[in-house]
Protein backbone atom coordinates (compact mmCIF):
# COMPACT_ATOMS: atom_id res chain seq x y z
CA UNK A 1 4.95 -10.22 28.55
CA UNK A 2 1.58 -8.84 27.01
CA UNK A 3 -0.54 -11.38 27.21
CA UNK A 4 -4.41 -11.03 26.29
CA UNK A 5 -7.62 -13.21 24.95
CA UNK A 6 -10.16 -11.62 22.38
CA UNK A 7 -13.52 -13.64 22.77
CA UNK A 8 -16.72 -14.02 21.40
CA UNK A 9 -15.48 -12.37 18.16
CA UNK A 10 -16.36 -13.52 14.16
CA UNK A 11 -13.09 -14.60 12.81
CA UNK A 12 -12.27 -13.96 9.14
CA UNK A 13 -9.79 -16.89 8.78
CA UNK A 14 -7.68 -17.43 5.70
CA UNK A 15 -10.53 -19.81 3.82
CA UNK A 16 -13.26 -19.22 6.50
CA UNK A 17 -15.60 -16.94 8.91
CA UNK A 18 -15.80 -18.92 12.29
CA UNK A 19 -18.36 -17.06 14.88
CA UNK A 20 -17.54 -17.00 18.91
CA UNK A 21 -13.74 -17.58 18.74
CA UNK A 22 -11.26 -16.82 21.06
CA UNK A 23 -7.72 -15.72 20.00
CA UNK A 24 -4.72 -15.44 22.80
CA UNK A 25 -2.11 -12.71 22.10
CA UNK A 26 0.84 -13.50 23.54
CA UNK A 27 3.95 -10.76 23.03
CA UNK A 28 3.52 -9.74 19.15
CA UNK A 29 2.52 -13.44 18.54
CA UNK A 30 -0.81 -15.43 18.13
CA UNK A 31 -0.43 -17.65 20.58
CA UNK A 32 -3.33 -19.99 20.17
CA UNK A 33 -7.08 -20.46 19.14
CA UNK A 34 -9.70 -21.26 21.74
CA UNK A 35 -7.26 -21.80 23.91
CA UNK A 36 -8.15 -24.90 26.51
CA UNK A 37 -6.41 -22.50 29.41
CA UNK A 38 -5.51 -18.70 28.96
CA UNK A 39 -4.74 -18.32 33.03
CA UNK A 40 -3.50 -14.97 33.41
CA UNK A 41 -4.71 -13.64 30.13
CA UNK A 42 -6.34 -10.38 30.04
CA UNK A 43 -9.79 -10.50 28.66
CA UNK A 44 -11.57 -8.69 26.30
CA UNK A 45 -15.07 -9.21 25.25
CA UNK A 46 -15.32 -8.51 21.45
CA UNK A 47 -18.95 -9.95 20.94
CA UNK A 48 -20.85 -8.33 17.85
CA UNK A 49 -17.12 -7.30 16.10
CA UNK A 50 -15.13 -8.89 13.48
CA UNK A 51 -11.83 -9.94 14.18
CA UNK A 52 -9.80 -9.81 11.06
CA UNK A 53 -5.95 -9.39 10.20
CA UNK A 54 -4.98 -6.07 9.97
CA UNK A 55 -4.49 -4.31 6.57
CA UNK A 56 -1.31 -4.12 4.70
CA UNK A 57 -1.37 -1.16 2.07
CA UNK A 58 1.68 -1.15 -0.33
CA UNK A 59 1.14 1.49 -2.25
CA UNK A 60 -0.08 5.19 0.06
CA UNK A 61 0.77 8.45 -1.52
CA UNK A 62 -0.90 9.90 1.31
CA UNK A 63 2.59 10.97 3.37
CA UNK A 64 2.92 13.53 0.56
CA UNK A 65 -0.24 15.40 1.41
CA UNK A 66 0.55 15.55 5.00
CA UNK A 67 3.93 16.80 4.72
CA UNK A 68 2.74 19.06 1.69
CA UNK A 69 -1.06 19.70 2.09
CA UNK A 70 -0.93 23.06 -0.11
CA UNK A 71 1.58 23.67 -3.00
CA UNK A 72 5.04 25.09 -1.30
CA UNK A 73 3.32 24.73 1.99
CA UNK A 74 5.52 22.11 4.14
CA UNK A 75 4.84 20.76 7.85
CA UNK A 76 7.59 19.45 10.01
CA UNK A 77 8.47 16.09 8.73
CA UNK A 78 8.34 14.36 12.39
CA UNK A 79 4.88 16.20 12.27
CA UNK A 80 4.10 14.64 9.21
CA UNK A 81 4.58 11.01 9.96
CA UNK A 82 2.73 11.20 13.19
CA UNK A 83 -0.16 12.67 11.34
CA UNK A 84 0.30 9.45 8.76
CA UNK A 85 1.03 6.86 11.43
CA UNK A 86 -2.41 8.01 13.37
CA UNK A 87 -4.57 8.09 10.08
CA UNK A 88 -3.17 4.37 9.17
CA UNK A 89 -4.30 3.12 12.85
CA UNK A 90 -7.36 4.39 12.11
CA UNK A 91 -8.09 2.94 8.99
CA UNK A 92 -7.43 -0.21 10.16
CA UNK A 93 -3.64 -0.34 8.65
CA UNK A 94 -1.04 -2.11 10.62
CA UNK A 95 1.84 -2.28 7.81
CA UNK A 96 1.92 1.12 5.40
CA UNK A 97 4.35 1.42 2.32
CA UNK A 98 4.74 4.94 2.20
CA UNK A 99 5.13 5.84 -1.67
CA UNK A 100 7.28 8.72 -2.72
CA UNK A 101 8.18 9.37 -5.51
CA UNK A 102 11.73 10.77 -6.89
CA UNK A 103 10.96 12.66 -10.19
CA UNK A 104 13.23 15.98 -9.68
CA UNK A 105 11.89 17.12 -12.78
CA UNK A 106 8.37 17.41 -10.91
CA UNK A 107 7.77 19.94 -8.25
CA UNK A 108 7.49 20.11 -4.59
CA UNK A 109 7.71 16.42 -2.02
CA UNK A 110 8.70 15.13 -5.51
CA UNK A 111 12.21 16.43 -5.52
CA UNK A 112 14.47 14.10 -4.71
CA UNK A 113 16.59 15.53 -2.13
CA UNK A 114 13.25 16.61 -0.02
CA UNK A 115 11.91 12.67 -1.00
CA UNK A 116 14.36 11.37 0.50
CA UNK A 117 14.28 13.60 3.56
CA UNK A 118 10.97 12.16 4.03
CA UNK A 119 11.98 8.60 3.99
CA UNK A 120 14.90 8.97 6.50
CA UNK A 121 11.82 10.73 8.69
CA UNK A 122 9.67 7.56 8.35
CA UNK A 123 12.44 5.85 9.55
CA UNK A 124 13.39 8.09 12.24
CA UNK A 125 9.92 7.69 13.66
CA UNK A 126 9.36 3.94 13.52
CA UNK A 127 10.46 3.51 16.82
CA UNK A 128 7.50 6.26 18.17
CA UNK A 129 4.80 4.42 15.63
CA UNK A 130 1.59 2.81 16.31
CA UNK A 131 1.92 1.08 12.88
CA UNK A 132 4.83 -0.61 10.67
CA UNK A 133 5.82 2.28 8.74
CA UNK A 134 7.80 1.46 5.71
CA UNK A 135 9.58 3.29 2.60
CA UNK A 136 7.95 2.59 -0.98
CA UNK A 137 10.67 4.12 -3.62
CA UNK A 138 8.80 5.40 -7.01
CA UNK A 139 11.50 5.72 -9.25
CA UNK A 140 10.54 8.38 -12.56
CA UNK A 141 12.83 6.31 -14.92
CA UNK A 142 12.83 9.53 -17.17
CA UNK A 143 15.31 10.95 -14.18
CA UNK A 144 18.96 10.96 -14.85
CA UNK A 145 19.79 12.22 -11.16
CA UNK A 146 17.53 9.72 -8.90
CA UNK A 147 19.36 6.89 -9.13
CA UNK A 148 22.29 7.96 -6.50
CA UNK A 149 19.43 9.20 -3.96
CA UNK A 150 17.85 5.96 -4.23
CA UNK A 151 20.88 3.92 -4.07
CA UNK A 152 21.98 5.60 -1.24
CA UNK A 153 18.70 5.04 0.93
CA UNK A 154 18.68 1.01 -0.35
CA UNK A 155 22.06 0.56 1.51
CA UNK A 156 21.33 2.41 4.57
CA UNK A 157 18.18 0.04 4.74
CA UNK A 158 15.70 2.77 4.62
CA UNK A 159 13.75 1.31 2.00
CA UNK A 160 10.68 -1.85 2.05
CA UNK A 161 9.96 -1.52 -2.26
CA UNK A 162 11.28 -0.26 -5.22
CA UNK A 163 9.18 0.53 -7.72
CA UNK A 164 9.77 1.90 -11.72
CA UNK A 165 7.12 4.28 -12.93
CA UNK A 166 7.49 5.86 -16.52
CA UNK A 167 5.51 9.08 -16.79
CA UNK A 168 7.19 9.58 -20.02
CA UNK A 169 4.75 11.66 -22.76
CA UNK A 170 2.40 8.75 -24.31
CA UNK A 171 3.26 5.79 -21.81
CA UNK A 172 1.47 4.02 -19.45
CA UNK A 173 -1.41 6.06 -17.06
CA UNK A 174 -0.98 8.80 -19.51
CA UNK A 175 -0.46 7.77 -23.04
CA UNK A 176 -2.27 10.66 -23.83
CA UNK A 177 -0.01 13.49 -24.09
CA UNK A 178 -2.83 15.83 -23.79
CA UNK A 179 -4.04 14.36 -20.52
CA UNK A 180 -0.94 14.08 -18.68
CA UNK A 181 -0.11 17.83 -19.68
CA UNK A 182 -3.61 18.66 -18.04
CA UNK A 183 -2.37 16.53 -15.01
CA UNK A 184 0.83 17.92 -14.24
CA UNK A 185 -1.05 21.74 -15.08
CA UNK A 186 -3.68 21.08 -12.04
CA UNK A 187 -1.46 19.08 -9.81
CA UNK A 188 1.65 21.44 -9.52
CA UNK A 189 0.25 24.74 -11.08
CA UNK A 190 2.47 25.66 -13.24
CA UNK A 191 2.65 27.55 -17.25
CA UNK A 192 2.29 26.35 -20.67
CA UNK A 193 6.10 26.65 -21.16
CA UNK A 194 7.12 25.40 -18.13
CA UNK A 195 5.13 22.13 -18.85
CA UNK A 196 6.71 22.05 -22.24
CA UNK A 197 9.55 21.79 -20.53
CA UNK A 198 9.12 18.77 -18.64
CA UNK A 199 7.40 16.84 -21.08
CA UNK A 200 10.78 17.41 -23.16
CA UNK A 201 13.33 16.55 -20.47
CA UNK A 202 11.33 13.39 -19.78
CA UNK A 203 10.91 12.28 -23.57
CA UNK A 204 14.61 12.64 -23.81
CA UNK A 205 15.80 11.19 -19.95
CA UNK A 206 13.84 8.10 -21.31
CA UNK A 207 16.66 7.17 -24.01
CA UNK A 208 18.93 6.22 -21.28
CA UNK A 209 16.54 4.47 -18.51
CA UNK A 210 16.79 0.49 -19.00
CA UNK A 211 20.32 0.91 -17.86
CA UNK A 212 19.52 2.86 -14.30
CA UNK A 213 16.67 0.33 -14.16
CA UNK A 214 18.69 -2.55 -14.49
CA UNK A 215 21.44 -1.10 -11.70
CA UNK A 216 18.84 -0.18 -9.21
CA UNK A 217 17.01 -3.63 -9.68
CA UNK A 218 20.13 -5.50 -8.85
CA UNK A 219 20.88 -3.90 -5.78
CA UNK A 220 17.30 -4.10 -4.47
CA UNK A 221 17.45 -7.74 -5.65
CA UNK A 222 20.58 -7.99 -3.53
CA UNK A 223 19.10 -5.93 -0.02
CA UNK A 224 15.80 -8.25 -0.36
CA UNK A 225 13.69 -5.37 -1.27
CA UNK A 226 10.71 -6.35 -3.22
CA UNK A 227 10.34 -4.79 -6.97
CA UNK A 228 7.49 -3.36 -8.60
CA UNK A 229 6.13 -1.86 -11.89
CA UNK A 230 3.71 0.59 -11.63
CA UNK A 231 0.79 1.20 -14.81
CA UNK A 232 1.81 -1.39 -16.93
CA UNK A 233 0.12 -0.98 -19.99
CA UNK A 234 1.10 -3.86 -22.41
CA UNK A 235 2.70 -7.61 -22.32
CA UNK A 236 5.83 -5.99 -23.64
CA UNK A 237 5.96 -4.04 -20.96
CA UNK A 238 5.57 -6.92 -18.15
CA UNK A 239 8.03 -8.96 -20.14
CA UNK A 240 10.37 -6.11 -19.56
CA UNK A 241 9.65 -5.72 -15.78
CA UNK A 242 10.05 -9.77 -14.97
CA UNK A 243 13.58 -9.73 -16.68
CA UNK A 244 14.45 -7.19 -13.54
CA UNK A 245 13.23 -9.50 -11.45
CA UNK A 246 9.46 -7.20 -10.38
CA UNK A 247 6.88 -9.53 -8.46
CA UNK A 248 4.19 -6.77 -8.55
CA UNK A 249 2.33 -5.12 -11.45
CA UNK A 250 1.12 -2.12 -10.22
CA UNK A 251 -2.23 -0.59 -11.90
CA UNK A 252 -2.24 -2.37 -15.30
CA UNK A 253 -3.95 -0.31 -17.18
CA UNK A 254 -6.32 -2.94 -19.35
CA UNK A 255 -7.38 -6.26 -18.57
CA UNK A 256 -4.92 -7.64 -20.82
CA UNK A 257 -1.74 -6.68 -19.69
CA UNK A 258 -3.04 -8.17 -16.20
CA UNK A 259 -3.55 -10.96 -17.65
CA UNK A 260 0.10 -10.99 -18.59
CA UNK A 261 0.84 -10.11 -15.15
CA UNK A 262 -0.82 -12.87 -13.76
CA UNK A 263 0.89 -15.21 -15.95
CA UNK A 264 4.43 -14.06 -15.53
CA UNK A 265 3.33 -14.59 -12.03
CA UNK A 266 3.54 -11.02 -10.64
CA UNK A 267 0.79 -10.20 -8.27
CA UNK A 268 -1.45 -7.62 -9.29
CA UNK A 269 -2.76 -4.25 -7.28
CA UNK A 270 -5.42 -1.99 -8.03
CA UNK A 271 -6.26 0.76 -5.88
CA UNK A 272 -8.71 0.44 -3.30
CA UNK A 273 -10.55 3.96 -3.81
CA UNK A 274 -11.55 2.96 -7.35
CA UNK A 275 -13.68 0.25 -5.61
CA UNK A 276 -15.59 3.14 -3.52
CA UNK A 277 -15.71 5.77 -6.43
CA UNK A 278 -16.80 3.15 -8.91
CA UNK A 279 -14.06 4.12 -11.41
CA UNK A 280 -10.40 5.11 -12.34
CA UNK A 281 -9.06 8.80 -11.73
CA UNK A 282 -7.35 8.37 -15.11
CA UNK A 283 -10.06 6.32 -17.10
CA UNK A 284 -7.96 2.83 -16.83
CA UNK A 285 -9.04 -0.32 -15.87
CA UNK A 286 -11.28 -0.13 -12.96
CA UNK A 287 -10.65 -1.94 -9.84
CA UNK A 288 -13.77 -4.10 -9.71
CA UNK A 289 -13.39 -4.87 -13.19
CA UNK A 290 -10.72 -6.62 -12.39
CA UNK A 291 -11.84 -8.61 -8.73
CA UNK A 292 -14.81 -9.45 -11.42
CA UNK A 293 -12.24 -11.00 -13.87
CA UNK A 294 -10.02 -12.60 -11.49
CA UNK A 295 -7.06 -10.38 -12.10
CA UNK A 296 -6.50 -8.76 -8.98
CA UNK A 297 -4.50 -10.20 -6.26
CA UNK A 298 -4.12 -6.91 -4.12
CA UNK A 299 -5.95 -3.45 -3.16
CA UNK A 300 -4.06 -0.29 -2.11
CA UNK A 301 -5.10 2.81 -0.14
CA UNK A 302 -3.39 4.56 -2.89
CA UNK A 303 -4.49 8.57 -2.40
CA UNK A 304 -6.64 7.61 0.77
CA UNK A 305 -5.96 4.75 3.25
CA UNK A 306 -9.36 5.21 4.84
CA UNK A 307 -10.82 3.75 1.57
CA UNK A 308 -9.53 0.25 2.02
CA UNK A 309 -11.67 -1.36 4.96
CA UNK A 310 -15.13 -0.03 3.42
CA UNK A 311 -14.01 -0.54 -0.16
CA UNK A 312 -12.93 -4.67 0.90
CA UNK A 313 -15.89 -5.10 3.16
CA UNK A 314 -18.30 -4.26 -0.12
CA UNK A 315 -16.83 -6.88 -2.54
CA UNK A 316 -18.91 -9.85 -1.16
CA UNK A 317 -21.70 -8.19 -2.76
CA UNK A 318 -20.22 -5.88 -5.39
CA UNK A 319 -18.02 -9.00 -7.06
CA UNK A 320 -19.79 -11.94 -5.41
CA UNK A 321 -16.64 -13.10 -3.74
CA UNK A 322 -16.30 -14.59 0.00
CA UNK A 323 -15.70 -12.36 2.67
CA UNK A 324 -12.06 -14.01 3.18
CA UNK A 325 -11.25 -13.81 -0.37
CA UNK A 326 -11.77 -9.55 -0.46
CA UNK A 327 -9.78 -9.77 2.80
CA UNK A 328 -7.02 -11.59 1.56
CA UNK A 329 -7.04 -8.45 -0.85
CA UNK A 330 -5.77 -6.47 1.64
CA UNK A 331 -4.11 -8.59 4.12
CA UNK A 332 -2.35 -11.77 2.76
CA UNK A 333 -1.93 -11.50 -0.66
CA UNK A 334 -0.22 -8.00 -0.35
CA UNK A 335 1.94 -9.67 2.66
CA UNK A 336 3.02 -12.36 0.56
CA UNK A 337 4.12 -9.92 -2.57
CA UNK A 338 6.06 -7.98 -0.50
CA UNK A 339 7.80 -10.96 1.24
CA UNK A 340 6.46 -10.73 4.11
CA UNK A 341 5.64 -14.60 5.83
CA UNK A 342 5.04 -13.39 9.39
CA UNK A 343 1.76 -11.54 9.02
CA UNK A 344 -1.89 -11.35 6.64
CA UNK A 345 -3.69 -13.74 8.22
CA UNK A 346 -4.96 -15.01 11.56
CA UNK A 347 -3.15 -18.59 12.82
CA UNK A 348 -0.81 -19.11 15.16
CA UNK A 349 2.37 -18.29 15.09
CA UNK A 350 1.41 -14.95 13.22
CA UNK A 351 2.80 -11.51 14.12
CA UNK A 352 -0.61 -10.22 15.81
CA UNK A 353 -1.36 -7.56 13.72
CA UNK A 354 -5.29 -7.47 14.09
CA UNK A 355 -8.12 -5.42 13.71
CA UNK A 356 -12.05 -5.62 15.44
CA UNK A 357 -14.44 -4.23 12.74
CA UNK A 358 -18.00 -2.33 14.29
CA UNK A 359 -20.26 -1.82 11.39
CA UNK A 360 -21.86 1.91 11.98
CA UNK A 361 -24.80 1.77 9.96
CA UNK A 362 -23.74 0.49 6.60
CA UNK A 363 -19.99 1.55 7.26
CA UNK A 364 -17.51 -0.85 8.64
CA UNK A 365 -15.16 1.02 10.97
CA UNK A 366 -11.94 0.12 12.79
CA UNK A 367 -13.11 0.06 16.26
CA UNK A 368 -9.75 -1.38 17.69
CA UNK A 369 -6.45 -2.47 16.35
CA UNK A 370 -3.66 -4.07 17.50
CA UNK A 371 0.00 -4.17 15.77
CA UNK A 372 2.59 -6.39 16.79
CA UNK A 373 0.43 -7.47 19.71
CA UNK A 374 0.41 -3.67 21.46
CA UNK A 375 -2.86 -1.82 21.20
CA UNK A 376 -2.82 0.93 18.10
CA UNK A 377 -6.31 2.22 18.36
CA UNK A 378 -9.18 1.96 20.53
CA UNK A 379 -12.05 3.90 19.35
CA UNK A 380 -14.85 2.89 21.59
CA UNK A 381 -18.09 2.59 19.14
CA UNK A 382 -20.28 0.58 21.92
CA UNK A 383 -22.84 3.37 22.23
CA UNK A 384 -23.24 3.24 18.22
């Protein structure tokens, strides 16, 4: 059995930051804390590092970039989710949701049938990963034809989350028309009519979508696959969402429908490169607004994983937090919402999913991670 003791290392613990403690990895498991014997342990010397859980991202759009980097330009799939598995590692990621999104009305990954092509891939690969790679559904609720895709993927257990996005014309990220017809112009490239087009099929899918809601939420409910609502943008709307039986409120748009979140007891993510850009893509809420108002509960990697370790490690000083409470942003709270009990934090009897953090200048980098006990990433910074 693996079997291995990190020393000299500043722990970020759930509630505190302990300096010069040792942590025994035994198997996937932390085994103990400053262990009185670790005979036969393997050491490793992690003096001038932080030792922190690793990161769990539930929300990572990223997989659709590496299969699809360039419109109609598509890279072997097993390709793909080595490419994504390595990046997470590096980041500092130990459990990924993969997001795709089924909107067959959209173009490219977004079709359904090549969506869920991708998420039998992830799959497929798990057993090759460094990381835990697992299957985020984003269900368009303005498509008709998803619904047997998705249902179809839930019972062959091939997907972690379910999650209902409306991208109908005036709702949620884009309630204005105007902006979301400029979106879906730069994003997939296409003509005035063409756009007209979808904006139309979407307005009218939408008539019908509380019903295919309902029928996917029950069956998620039933596999133990957590439910989310992605942009939120009113009370209404997370009213809606609980009766379905979501426990995360994806992106609310304004400070008062987190609120409303936080009330109906849904935990609330934000996306982690909003922190680093200092703003929202789409001119909602921004992140930090929210750590400031005590609304978020989680941070994502959203469009790039490598933006959650630097983005956390700033909020001590950005939001005038404690360094375990922006951790927990990105390692136990995010566990916890996705039902996950066996990792996020560092105590024993924890999955050891762990990363050591070098600081390179004013940049925190994953220097080495661990997941499930078995060494993901060892980047070697010493002569930094």
């Amino acid at each position: 059995m693996n079997r291995f003791l990190l020393t000299h290392a500043t722990v970020v613990f759930a509630d505190e930051v302990r300096d010069d403690v040792a942590v025994l990895i035994e198997g996937d498991t932390i085994a103990a804390l400053d262990p009185a014997s670790s005979a036969g342990a393997t050491e490793m010397n992690l003096a001038g590092r932080t030792l922190m859980p690793g990161l769990v991202d539930l929300h990572c759009d990223a997989m659709e970039k590496e299969v699809e980097p360039r419109p109609g330009v598509h890279f072997p799939l097993d390709f793909a989710c080595a490419q994504a598995d390595k990046r997470n590692a590096a980041a500092g990621i130990t459990t990924v949701y993969h997001a795709l999104s089924f909107a067959n009305h959209e173009l490219g990954v977004r079709n359904n049938a090549f969506a869920a092509e991708i998420a039998r891939a992830i799959h497929d690969w798990q057993p090759h990963a460094l990381v835990d790679n697992r299957v985020h559904l984003r269900y368009e609720l303005t498509d008709e034809t998803a619904p047997p895709v998705l249902s179809a993927l839930l019972d062959a257990g091939h997907a972690h989350l379910l999650s209902f996005m409306d991208h109908s014309p005036g709702q949620g990220q884009f309630r204005d028309v105007e902006a979301y017809r400029r979106y879906l112009a730069k994003t997939y490239k296409t003509d005035e009519r063409e756009l007209d087009d979808i904006l139309e099929r979407k307005a009218q899918a939408a008539k019908g979508a509380l019903g295919r809601m309902e029928a996917l939420a029950a069956q998620a409910r039933s596999r133990g696959v957590a439910i989310a609502s992605h942009d939120d943008d009113s009370p209404a709307k997370v009213s809606t969402v609980c009766a379905l039986g979501a426990v995360i409120s994806e992106f609310p748009i304004n400070l008062e429908t987190a609120q409303a979140a936080r009330a109906h007891g849904l935990a609330t993510l934000f996306g982690a490169p909003n922190i680093l850009r200092g703003k929202s893509q789409s001119g909602n809420m921004r992140a930090l607004d929210a750590v400031l108002a005590g609304v978020a509960d989680c941070l994502c990697g959203d469009y790039s994983p490598a933006a959650l370790l630097p983005s956390v490690m700033r909020l001590p000083a950005l939001a005038g937090i404690t360094l375990p409470a922006a951790i927990a942003l990105v390692t136990r709270n995010p566990a916890r919402a996705a039902g996950l009990a066996d990792r996020g934090e560092i105590a024993v009897g924890k999955r050891a999913d762990l990363i050591a953090v070098k600081h390179l200048g004013g940049l925190p980098q994953a220097e080495r991670v661990w997941s499930g006990g078995k060494s993901a990433l060892s980047a070697h910074f010493d002569h930094a």
